[in-house]
C-alpha atoms as a PDB file:
ATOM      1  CA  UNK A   1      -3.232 187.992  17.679  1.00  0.00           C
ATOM      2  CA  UNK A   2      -2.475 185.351  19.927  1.00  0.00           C
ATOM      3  CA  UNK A   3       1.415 184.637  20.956  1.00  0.00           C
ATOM      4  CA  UNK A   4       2.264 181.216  22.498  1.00  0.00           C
ATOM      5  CA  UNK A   5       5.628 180.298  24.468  1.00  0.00           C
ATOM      6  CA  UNK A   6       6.746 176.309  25.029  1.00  0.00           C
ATOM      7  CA  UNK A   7       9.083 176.949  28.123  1.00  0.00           C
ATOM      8  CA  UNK A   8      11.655 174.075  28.406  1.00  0.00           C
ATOM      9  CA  UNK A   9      10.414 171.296  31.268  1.00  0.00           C
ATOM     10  CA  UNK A  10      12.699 172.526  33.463  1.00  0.00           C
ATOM     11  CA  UNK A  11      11.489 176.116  33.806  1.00  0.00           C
ATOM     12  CA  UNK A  12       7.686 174.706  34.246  1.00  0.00           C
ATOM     13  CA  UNK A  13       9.264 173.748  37.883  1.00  0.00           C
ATOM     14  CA  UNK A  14       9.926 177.153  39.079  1.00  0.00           C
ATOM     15  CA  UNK A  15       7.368 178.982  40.531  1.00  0.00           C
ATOM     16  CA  UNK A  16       5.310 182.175  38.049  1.00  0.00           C
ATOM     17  CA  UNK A  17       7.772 181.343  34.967  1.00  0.00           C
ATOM     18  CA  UNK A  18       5.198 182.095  33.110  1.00  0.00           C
ATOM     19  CA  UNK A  19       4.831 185.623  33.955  1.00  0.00           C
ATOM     20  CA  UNK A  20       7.957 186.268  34.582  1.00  0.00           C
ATOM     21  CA  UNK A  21       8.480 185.445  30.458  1.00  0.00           C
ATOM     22  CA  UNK A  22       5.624 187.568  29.698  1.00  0.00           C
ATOM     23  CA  UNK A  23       6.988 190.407  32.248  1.00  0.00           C
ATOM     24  CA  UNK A  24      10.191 189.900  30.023  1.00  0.00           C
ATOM     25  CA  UNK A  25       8.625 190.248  26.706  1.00  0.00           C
ATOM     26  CA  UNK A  26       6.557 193.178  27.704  1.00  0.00           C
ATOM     27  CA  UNK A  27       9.591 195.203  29.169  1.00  0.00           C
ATOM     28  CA  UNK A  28      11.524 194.436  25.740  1.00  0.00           C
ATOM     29  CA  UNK A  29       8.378 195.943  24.081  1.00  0.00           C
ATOM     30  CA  UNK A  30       8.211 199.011  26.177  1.00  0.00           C
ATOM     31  CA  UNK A  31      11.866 199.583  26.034  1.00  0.00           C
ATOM     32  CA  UNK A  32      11.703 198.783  21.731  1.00  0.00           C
ATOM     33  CA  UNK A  33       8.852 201.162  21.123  1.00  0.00           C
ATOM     34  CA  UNK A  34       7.674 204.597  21.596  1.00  0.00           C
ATOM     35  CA  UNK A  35       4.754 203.283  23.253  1.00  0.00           C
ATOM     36  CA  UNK A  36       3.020 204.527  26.393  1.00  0.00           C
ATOM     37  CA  UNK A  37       3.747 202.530  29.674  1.00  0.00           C
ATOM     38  CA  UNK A  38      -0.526 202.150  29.925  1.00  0.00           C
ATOM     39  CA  UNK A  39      -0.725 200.856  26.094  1.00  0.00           C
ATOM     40  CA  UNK A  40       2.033 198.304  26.482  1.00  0.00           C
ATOM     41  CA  UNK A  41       0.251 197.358  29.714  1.00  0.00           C
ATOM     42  CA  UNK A  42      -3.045 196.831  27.472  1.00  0.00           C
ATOM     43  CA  UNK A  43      -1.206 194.567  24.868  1.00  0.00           C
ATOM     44  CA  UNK A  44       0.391 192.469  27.510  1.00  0.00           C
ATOM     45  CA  UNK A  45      -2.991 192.016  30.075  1.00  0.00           C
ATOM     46  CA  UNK A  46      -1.382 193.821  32.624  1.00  0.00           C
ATOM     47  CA  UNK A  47      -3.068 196.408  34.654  1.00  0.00           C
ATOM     48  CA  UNK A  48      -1.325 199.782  34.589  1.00  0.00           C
ATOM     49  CA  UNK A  49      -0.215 200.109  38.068  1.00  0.00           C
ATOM     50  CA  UNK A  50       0.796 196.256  38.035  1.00  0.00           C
ATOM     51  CA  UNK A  51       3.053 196.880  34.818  1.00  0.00           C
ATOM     52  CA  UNK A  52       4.332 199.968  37.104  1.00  0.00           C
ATOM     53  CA  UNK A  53       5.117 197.546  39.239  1.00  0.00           C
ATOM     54  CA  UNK A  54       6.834 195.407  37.045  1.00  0.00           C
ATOM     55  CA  UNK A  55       9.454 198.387  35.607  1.00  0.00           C
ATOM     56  CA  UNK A  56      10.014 199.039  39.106  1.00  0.00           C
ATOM     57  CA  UNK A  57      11.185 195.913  39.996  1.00  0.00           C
ATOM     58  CA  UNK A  58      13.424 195.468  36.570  1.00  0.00           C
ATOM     59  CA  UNK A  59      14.402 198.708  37.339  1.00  0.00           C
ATOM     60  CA  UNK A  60      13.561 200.102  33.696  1.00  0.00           C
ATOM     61  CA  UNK A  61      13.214 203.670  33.646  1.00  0.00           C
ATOM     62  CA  UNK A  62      12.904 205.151  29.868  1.00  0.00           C
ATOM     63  CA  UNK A  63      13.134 208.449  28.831  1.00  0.00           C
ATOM     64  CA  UNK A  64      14.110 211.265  31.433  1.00  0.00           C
ATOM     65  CA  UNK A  65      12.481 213.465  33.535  1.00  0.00           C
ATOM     66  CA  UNK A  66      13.571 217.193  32.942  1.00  0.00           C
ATOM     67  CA  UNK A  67      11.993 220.728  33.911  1.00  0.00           C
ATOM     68  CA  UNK A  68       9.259 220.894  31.342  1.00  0.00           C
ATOM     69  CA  UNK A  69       7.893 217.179  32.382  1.00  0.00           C
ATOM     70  CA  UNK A  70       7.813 218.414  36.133  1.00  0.00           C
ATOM     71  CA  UNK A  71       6.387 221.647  35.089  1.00  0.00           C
ATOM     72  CA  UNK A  72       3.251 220.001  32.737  1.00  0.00           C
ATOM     73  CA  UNK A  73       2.840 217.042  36.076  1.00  0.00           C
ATOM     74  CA  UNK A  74       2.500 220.456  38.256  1.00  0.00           C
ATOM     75  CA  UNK A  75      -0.218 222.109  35.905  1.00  0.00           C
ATOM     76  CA  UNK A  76      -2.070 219.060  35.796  1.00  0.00           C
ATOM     77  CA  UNK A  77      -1.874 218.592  39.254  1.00  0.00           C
ATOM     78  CA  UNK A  78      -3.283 222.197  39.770  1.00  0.00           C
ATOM     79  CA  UNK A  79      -6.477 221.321  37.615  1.00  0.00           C
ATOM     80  CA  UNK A  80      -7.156 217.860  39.679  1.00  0.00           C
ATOM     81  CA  UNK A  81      -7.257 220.107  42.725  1.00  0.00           C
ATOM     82  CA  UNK A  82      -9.487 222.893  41.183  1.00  0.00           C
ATOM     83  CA  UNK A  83     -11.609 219.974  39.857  1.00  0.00           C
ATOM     84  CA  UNK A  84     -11.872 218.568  43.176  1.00  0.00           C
ATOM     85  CA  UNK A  85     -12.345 221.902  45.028  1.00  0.00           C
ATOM     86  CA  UNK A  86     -15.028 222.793  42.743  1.00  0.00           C
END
């Protein structure tokens, strides 16, 4: 599917409009759906870590991060270290 956007003359003047729409868009996705961060990234042509990036600086932060989310990021961490060890 292909999405096009006519910006008004105006906007064309100031410097990465363009993305900046699309960064737009994409963070009204993310925030709309229960979509990962990495598949909205996919739909929009970002890289992960560059839509990372992106949040960041929009300061979007969805969903929270409790006990059990710290707990399953400390497992996982504990098999990328035996992984790496091995």
């Amino acid at each position: 599917m292909r999405l096009t956007v006519e910006l008004p003359d105006n906007l064309s003047e100031l410097e990465n409009a363009a993305e900046e729409a699309l960064e737009a868009v994409a963070i009204s996705f993310y925030e709309a759906n229960d979509f990962s961060k990495a598949r909205v990234a996919r739909i929009f042509g970002f890289h992960w870590y560059k839509f990372q990036g992106v949040l960041k600086k929009h300061n979007v932060a969805k969903g929270a991060y409790d006990e059990e989310a710290l707990r399953q990021d400390l497992e996982s961490l504990e098999v990328l270290r035996s992984e790496r060890n091995s």
